[in-house]
N, C-alpha and C. Protein backbone atom coordinates (compact mmCIF):
# COMPACT_ATOMS: atom_id res chain seq x y z
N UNK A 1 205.87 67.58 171.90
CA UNK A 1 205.81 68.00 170.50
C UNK A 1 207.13 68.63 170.08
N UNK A 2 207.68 68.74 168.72
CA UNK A 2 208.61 69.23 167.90
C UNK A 2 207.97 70.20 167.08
N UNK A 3 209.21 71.22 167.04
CA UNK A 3 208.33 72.42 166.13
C UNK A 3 210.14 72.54 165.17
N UNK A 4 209.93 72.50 163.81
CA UNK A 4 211.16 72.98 163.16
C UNK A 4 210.73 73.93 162.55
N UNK A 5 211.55 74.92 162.15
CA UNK A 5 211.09 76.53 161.89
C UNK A 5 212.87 76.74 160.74
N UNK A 6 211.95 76.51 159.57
CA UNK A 6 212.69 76.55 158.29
C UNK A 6 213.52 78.21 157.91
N UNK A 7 214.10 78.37 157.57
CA UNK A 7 214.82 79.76 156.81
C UNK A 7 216.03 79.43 155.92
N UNK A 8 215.73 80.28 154.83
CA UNK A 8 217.33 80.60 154.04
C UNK A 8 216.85 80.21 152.91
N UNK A 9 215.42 80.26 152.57
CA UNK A 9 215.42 80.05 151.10
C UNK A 9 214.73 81.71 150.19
N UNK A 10 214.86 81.27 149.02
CA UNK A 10 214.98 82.77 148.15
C UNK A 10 214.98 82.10 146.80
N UNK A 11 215.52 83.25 145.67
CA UNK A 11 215.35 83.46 144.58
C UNK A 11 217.23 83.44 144.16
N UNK A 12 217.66 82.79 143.38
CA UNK A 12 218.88 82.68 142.99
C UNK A 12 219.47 82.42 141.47
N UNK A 13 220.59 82.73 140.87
CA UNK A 13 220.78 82.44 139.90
C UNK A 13 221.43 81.12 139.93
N UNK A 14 221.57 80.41 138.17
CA UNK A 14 222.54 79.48 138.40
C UNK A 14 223.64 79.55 138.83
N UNK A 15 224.82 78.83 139.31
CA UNK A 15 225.79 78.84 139.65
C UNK A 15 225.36 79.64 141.33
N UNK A 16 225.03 80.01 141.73
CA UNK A 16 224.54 80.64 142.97
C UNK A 16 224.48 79.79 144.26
N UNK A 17 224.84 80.25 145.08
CA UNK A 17 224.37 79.80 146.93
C UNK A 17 223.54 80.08 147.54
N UNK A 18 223.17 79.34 148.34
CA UNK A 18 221.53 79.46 149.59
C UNK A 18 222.63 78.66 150.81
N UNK A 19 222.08 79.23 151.77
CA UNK A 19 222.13 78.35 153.04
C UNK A 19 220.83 78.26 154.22
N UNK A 20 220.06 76.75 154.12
CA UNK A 20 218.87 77.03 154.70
C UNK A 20 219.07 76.36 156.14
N UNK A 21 218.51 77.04 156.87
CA UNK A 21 218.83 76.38 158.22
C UNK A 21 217.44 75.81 159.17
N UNK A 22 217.67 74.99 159.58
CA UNK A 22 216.62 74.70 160.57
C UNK A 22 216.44 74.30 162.27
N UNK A 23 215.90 74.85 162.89
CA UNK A 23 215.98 75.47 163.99
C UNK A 23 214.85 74.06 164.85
N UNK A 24 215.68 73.45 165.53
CA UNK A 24 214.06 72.41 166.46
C UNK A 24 214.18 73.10 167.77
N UNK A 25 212.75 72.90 168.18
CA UNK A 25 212.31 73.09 169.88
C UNK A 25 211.61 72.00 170.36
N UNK A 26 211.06 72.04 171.49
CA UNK A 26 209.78 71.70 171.98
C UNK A 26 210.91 69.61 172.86
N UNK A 27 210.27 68.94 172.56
CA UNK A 27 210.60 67.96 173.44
C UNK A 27 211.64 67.16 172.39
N UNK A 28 213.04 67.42 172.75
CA UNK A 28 213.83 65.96 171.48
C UNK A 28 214.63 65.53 172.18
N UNK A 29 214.97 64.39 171.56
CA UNK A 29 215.20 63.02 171.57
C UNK A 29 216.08 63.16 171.12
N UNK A 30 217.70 62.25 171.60
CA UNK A 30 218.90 61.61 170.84
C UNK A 30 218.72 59.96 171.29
N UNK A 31 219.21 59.02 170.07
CA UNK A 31 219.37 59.56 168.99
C UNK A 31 218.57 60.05 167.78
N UNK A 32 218.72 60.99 166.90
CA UNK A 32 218.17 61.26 165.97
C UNK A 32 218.96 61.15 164.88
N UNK A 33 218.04 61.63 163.59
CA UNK A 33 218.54 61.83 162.65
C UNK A 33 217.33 63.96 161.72
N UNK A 34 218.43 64.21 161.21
CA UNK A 34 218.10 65.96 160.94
C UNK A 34 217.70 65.50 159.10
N UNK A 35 217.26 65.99 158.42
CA UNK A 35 216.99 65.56 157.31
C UNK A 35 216.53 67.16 156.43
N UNK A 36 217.20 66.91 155.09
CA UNK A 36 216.45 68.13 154.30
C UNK A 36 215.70 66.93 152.90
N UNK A 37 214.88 67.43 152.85
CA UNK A 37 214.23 66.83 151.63
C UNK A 37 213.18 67.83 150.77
N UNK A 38 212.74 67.43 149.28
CA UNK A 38 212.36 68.85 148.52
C UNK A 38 211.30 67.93 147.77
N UNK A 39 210.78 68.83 147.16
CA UNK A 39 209.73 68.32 146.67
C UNK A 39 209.34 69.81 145.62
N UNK A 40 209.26 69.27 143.83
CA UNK A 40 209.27 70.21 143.26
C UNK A 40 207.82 69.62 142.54
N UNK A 41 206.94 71.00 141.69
CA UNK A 41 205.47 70.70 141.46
C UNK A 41 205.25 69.36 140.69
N UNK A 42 204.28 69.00 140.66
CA UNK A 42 203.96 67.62 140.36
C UNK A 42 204.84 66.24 140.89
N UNK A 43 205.92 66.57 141.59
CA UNK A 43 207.03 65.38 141.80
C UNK A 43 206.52 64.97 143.28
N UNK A 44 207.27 63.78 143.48
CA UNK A 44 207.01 62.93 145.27
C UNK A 44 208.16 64.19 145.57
N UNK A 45 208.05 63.77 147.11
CA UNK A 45 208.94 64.47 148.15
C UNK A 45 210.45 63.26 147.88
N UNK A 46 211.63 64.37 148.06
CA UNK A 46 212.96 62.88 148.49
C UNK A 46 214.10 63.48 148.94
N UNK A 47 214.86 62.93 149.40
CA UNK A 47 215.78 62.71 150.43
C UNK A 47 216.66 63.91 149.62
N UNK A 48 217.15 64.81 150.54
CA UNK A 48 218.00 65.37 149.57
C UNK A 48 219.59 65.24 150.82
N UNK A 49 219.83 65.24 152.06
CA UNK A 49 220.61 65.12 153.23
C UNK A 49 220.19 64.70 154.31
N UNK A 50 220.95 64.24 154.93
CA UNK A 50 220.88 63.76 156.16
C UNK A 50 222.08 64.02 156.97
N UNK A 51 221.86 63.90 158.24
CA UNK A 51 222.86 63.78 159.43
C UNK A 51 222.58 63.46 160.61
N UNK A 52 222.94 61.83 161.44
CA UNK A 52 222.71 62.03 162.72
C UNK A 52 222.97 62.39 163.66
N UNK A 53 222.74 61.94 164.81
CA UNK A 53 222.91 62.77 166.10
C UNK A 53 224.41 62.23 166.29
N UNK A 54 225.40 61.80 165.38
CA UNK A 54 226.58 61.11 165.73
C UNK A 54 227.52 61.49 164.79
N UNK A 55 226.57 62.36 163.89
CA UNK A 55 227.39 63.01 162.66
C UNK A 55 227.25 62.42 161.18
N UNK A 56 227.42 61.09 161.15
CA UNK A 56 227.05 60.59 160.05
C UNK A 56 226.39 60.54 158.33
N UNK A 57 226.73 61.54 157.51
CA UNK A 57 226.05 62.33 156.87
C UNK A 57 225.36 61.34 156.02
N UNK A 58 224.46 61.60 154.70
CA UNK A 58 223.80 61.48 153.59
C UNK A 58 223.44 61.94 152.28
N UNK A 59 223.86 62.06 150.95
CA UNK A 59 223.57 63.02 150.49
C UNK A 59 222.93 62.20 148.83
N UNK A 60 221.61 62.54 148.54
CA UNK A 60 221.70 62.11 147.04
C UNK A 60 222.53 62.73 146.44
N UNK A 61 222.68 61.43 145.11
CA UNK A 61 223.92 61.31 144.39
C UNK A 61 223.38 62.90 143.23
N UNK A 62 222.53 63.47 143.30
CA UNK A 62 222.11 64.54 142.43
C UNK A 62 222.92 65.83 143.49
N UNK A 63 223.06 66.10 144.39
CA UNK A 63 223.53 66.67 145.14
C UNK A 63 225.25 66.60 145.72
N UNK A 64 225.39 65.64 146.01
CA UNK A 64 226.95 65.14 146.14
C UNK A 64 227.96 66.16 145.27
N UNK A 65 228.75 66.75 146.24
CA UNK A 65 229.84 67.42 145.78
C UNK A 65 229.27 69.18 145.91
N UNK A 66 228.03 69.18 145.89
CA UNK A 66 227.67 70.65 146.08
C UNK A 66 226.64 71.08 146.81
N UNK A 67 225.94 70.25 147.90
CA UNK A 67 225.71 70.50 149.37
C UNK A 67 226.11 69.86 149.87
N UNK A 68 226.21 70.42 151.40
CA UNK A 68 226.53 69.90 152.66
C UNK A 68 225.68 70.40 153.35
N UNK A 69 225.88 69.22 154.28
CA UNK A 69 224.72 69.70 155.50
C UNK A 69 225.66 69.32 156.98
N UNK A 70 225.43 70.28 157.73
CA UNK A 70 226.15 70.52 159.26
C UNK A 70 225.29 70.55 159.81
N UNK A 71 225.51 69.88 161.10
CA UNK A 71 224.47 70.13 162.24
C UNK A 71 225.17 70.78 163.49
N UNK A 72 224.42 71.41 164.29
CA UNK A 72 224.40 71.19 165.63
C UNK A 72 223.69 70.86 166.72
N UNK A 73 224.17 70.03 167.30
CA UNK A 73 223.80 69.52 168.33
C UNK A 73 223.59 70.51 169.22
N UNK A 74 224.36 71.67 169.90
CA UNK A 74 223.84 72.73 170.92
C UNK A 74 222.66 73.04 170.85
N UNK A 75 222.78 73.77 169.48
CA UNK A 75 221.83 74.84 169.00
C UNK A 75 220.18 73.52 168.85
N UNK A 76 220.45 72.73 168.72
CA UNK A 76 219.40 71.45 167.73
C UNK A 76 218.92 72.35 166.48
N UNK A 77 220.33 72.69 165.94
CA UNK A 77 219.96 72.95 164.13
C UNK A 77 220.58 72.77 162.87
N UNK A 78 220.41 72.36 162.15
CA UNK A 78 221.12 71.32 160.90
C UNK A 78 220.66 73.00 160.21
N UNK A 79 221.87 72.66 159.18
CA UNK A 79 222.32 73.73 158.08
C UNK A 79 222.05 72.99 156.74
N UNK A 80 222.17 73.27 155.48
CA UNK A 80 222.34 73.20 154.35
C UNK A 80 222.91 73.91 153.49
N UNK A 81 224.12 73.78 153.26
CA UNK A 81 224.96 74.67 152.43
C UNK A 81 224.67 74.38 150.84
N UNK A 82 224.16 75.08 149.97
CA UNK A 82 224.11 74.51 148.79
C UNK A 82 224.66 75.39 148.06
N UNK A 83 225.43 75.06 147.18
CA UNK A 83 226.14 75.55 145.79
C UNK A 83 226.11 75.30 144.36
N UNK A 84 226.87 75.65 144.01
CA UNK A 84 226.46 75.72 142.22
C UNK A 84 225.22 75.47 142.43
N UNK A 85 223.96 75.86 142.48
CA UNK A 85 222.82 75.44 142.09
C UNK A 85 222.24 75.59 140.85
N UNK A 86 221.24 74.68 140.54
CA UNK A 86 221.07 74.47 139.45
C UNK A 86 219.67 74.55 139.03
N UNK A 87 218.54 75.26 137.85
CA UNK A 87 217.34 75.24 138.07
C UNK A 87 216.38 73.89 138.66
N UNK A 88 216.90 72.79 138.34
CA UNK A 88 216.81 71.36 139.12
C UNK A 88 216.67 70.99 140.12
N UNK A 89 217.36 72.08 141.13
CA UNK A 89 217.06 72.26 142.67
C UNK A 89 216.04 72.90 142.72
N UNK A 90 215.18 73.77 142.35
CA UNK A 90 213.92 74.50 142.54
C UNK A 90 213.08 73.56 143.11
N UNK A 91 212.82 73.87 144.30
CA UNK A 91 211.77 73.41 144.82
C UNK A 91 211.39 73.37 146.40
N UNK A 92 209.96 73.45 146.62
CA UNK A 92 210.07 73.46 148.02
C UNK A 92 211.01 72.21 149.04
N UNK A 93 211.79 73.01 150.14
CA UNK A 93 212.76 72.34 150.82
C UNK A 93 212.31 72.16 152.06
N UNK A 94 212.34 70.71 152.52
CA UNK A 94 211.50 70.67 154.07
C UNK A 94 212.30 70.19 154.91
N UNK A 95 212.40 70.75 156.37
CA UNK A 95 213.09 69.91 156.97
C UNK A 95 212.51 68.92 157.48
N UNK A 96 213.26 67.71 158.39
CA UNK A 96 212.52 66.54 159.09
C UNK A 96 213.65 66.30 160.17
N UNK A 97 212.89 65.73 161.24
CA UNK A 97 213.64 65.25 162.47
C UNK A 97 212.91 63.42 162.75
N UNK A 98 213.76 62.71 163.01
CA UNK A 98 213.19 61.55 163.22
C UNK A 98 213.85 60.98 164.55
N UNK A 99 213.24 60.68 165.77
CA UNK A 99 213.68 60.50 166.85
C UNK A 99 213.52 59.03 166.63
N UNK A 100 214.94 58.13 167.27
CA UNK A 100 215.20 57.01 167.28
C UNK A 100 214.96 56.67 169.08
N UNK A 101 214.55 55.38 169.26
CA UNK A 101 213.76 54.52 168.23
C UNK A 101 212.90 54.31 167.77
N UNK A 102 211.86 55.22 168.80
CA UNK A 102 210.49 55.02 168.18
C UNK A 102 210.32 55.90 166.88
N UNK A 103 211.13 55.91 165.99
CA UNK A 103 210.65 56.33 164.69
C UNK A 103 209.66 57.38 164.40
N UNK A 104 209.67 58.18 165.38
CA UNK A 104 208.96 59.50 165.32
C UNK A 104 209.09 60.40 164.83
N UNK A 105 208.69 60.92 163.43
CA UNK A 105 208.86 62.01 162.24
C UNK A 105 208.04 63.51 162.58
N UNK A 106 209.43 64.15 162.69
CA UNK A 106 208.18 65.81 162.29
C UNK A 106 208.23 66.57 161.27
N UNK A 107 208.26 67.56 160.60
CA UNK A 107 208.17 68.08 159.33
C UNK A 107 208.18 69.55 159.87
N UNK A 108 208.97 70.67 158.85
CA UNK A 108 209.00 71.53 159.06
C UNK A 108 208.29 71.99 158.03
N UNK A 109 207.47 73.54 157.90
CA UNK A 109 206.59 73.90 157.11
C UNK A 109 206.61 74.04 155.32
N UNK A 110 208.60 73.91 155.70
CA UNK A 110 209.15 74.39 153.88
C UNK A 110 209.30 75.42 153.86
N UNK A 111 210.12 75.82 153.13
CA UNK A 111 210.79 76.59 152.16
C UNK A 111 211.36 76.92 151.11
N UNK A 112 210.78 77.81 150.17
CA UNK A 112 211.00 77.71 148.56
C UNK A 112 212.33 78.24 148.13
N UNK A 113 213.00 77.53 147.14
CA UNK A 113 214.40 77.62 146.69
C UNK A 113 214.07 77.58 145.30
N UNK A 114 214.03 78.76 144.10
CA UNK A 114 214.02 78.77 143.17
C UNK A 114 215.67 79.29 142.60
N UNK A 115 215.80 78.51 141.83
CA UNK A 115 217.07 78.78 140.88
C UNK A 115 216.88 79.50 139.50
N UNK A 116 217.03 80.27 139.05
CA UNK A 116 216.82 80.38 137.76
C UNK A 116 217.76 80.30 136.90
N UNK A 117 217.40 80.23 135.63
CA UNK A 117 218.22 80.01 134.80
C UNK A 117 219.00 81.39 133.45
């Protein structure tokens, strides 16, 4: 089993920074891929970063230019640097780990990122 154990979210103004980090244990797998994705009320869940186990990043084009996401491999924990934020980002932020190849997804519990305006 995989356990990811979310932190770094809060209450922020516009123009403001968060950095949420996520922490894996339990049995993993390279290669992978580290994933943040959000999901705000009434909306689907979606991709907001990525990075694999090789570095390779991802970022929706709503995001591009003002997060980043770092990983490490030591630690097995991917970061999320986010900036200028915007009330648009509000929303719960989840992490995900997907072990290649067997395509095995875990989910971390979330964490709320409100922006205000």
């Amino acid at each position: 089993q995989v356990q990811l154990v979310e932190s770094g979210g809060g209450l922020v103004h516009t123009g403001g920074s968060l950095r949420l980090s996520c922490a894996a244990s339990g049995i993993l797998f390279s290669p992978n891929t580290m994933a943040w994705y959000r999901q705000a009320p009434g909306k689907q869940r979606d991709l907001v970063a990525s990075i694999t186990s090789d570095g390779t990043t991802n970022y929706a084009d709503s995001v591009k230019g003002r997060f980043t996401i770092v990983g490490d491999n030591a630690k097995d924990t991917v970061y999320l640097q986010m900036n200028s934020l915007k009330p648009e980002d509000t929303a719960v932020y989840y992490c995900n780990r997907r072990h290649w190849p067997a395509n095995v997804n875990y989910w971390g519990q979330g964490t709320q990122v409100t922006v205000s305006s």
